[in-house]
C-alpha atoms as a PDB file:
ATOM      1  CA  UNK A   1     -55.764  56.092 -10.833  1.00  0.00           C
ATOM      2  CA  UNK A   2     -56.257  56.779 -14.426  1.00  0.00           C
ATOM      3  CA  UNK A   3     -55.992  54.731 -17.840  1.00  0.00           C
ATOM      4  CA  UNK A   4     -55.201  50.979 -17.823  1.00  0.00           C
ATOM      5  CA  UNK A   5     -51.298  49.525 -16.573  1.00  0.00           C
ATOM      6  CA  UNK A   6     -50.020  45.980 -17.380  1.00  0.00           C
ATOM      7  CA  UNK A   7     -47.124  44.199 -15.672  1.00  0.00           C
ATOM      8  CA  UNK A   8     -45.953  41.043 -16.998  1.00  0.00           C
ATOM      9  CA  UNK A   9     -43.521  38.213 -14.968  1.00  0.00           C
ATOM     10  CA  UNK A  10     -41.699  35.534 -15.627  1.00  0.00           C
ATOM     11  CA  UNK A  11     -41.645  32.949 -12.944  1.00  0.00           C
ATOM     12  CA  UNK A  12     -38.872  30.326 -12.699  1.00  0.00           C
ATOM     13  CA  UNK A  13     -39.747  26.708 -11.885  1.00  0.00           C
ATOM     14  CA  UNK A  14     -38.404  25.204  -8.868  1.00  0.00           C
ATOM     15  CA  UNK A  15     -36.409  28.125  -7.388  1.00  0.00           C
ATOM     16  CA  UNK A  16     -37.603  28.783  -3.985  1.00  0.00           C
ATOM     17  CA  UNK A  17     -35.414  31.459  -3.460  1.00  0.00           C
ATOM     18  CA  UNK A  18     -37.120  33.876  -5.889  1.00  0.00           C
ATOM     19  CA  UNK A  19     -41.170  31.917  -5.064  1.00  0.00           C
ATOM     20  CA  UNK A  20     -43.012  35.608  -4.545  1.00  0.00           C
ATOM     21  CA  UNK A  21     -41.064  38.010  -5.947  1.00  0.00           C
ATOM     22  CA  UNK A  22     -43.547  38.611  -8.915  1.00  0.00           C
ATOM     23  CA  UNK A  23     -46.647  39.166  -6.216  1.00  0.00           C
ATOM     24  CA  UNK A  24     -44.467  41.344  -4.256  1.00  0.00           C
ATOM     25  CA  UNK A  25     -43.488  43.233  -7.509  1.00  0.00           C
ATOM     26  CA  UNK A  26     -47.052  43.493  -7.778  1.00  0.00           C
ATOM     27  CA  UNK A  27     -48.396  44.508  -4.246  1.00  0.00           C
ATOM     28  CA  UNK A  28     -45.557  47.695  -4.264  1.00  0.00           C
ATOM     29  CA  UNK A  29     -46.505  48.513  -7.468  1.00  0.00           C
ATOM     30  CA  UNK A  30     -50.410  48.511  -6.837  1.00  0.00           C
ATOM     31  CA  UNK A  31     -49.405  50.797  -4.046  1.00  0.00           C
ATOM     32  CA  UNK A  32     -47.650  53.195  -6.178  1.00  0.00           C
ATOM     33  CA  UNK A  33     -51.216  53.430  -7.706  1.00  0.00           C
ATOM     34  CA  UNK A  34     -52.930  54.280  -5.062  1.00  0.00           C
ATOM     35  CA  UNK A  35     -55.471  51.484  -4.770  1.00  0.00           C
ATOM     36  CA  UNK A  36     -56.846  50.941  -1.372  1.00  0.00           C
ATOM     37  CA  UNK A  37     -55.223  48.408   0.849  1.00  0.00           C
ATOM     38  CA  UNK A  38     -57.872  45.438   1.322  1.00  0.00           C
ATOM     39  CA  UNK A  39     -57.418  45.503  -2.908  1.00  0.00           C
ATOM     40  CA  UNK A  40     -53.764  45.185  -3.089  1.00  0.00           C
ATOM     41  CA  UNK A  41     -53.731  42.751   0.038  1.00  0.00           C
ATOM     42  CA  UNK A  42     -56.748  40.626  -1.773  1.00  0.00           C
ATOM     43  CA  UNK A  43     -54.510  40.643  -5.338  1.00  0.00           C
ATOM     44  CA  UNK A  44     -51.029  40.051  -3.541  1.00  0.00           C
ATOM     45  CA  UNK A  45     -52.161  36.574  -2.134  1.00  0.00           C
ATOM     46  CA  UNK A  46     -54.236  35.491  -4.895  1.00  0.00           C
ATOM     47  CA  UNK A  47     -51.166  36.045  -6.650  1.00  0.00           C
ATOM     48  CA  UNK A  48     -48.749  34.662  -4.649  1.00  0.00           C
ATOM     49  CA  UNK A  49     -50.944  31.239  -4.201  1.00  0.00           C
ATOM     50  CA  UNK A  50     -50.457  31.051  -7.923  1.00  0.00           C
ATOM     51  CA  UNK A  51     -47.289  32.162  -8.195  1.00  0.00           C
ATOM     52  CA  UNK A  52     -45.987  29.231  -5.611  1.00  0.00           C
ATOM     53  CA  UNK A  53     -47.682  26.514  -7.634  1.00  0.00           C
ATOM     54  CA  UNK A  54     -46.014  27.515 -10.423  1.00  0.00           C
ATOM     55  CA  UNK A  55     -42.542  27.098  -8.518  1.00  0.00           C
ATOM     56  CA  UNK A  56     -43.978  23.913  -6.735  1.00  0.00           C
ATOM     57  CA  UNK A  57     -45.532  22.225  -9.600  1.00  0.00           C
ATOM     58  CA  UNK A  58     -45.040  23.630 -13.459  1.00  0.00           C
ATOM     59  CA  UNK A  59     -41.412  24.172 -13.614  1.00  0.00           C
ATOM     60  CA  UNK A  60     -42.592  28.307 -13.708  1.00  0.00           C
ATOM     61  CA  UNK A  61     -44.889  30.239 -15.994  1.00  0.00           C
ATOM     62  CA  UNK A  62     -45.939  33.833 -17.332  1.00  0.00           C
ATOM     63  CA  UNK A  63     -48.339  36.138 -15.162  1.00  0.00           C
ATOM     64  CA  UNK A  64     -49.478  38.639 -16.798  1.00  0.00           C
ATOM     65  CA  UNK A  65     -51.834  41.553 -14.791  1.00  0.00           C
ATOM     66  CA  UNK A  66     -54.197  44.028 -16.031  1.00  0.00           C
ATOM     67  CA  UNK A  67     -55.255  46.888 -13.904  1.00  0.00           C
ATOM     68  CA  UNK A  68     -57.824  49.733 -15.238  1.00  0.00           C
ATOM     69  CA  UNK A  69     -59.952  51.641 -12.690  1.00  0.00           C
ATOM     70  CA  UNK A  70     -62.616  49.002 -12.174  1.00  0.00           C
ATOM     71  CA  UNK A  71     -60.613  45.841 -11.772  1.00  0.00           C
ATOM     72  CA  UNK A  72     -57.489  44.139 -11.415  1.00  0.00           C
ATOM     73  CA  UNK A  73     -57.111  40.920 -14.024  1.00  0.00           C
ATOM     74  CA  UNK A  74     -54.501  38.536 -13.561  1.00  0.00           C
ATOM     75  CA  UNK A  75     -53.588  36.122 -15.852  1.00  0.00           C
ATOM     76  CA  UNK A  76     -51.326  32.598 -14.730  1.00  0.00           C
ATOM     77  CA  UNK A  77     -50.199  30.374 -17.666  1.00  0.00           C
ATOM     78  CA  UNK A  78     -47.989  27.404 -17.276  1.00  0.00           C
ATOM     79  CA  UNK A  79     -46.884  24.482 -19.613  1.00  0.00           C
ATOM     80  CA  UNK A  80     -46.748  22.155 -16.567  1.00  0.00           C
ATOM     81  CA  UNK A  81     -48.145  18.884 -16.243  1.00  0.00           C
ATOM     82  CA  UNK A  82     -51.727  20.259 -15.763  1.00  0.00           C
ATOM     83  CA  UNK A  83     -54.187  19.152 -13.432  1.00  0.00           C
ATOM     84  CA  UNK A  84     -55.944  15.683 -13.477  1.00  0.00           C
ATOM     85  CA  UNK A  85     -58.879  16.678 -10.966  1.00  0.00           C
ATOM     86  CA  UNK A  86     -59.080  20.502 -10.807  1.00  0.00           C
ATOM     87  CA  UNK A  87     -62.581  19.859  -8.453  1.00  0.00           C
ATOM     88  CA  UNK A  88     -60.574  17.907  -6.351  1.00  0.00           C
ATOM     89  CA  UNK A  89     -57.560  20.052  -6.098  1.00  0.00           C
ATOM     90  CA  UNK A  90     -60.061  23.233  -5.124  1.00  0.00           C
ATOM     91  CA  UNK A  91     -60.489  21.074  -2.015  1.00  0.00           C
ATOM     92  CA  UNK A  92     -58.407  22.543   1.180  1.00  0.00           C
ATOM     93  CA  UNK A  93     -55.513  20.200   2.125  1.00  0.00           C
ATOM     94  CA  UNK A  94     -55.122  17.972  -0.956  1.00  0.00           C
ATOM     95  CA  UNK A  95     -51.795  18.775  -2.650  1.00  0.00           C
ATOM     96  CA  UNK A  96     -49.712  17.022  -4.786  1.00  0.00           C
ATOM     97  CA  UNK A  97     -46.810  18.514  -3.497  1.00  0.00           C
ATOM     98  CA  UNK A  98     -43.469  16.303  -2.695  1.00  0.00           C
ATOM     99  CA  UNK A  99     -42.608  15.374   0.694  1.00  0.00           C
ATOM    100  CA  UNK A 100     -39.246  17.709   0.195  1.00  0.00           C
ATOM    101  CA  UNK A 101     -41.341  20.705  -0.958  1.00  0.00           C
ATOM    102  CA  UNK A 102     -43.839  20.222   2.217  1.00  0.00           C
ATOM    103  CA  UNK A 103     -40.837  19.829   4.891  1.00  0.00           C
ATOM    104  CA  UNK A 104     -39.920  23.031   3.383  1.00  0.00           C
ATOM    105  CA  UNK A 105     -43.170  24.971   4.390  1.00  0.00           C
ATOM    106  CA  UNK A 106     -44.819  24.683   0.922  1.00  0.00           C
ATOM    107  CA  UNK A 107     -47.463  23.215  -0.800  1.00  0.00           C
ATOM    108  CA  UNK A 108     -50.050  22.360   2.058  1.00  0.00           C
ATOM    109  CA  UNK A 109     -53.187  22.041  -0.444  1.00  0.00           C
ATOM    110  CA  UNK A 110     -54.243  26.089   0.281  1.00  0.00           C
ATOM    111  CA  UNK A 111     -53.030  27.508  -2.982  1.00  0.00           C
ATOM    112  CA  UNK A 112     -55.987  27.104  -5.115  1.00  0.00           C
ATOM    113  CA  UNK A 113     -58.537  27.625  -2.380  1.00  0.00           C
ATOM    114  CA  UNK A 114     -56.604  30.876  -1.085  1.00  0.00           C
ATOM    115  CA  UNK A 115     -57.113  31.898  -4.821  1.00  0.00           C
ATOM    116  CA  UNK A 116     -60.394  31.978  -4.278  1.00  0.00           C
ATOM    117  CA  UNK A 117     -61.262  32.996  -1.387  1.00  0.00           C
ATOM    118  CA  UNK A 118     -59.197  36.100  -2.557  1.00  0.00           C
ATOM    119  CA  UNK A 119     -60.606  36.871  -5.790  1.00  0.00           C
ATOM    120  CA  UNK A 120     -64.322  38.030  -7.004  1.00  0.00           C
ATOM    121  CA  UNK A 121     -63.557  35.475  -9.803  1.00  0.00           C
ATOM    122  CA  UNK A 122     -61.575  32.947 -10.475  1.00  0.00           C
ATOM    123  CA  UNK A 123     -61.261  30.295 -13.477  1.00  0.00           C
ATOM    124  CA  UNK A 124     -59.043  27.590 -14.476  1.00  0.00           C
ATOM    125  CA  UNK A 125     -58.151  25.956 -17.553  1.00  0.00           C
ATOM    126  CA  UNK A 126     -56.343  22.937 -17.221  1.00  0.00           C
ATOM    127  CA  UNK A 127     -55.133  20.328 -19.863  1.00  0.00           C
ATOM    128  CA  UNK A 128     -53.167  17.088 -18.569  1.00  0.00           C
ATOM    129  CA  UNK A 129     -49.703  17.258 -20.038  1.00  0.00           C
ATOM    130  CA  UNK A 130     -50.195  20.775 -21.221  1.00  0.00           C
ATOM    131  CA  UNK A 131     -49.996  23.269 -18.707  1.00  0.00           C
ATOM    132  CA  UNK A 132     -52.835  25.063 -16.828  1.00  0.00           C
ATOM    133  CA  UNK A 133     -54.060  28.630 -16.987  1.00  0.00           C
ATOM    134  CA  UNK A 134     -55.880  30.474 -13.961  1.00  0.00           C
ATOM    135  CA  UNK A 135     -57.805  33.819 -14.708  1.00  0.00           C
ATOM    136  CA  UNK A 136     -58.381  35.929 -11.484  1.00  0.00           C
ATOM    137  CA  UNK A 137     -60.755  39.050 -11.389  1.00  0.00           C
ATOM    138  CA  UNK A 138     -60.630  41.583  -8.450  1.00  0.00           C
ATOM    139  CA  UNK A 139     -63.033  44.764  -8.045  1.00  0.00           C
ATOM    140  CA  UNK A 140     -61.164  47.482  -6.746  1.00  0.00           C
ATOM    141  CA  UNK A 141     -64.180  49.313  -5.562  1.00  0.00           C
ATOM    142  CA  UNK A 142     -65.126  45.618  -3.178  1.00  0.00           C
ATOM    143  CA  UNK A 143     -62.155  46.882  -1.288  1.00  0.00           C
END
């Protein structure tokens, strides 16, 4: 892969039906690239996580992804109601998430920790009543 590509989404709030098409967007194209397969599996779910809190809990957002030839950057920006305890919520199992979007097989408190666990870094910026913004880094040579 040569030179630097950037993909931008749109992500609509509360519409199940289309939670993951940006990651998968992402994951083909990343394989049109070449990239090795722990990389684009690593970037799909860290994206994905985000992507489905988005749905589940800022009415959508903008993801915005930056791949040159030493790293994939992925930016998540939402003007949702933020996050009141972002320590907290980086705890596995504590969600916020409505008893209606749980019985439908979402928001089990593993978004934000998946994030991580996927990513070589990870940052978020998160302002009650303002939105939230999550910055992922992944080396595409730790793949």
């Amino acid at each position: 892969m040569t030179g630097t590509h950037k993909f931008h989404f749109d992500v609509s709030g509360d519409d199940y039906h289309r939670a993951g098409e940006a990651s998968f967007e992402v994951k083909r194209l990343l394989q049109k690239l070449g990239l090795p397969s722990a990389v684009i599996r690593r970037t799909s779910i860290a994206m994905y996580e985000g992507e489905i809190n988005m749905v589940i809990h800022a009415d959508g957002g903008a993801i915005d992804v930056e791949v040159d030839e030493s790293h994939i950057s992925i930016v998540m920006r939402d003007t949702g109601p933020g996050i009141e305890a972002v320590e907290l919520a980086m705890k596995e199992g504590y969600t916020t998430a409505s008893e209606t979007v749980r019985s439908m097989g979402f928001g089990a408190g593993m978004g934000l920790p998946n994030i991580q666990k996927h990513s070589d870094e990870m940052r978020i910026e998160s302002i009650p009543g303002t939105g939230t913004t999550i910055y992922i880094k992944i080396a595409i040579d730790g793949g």
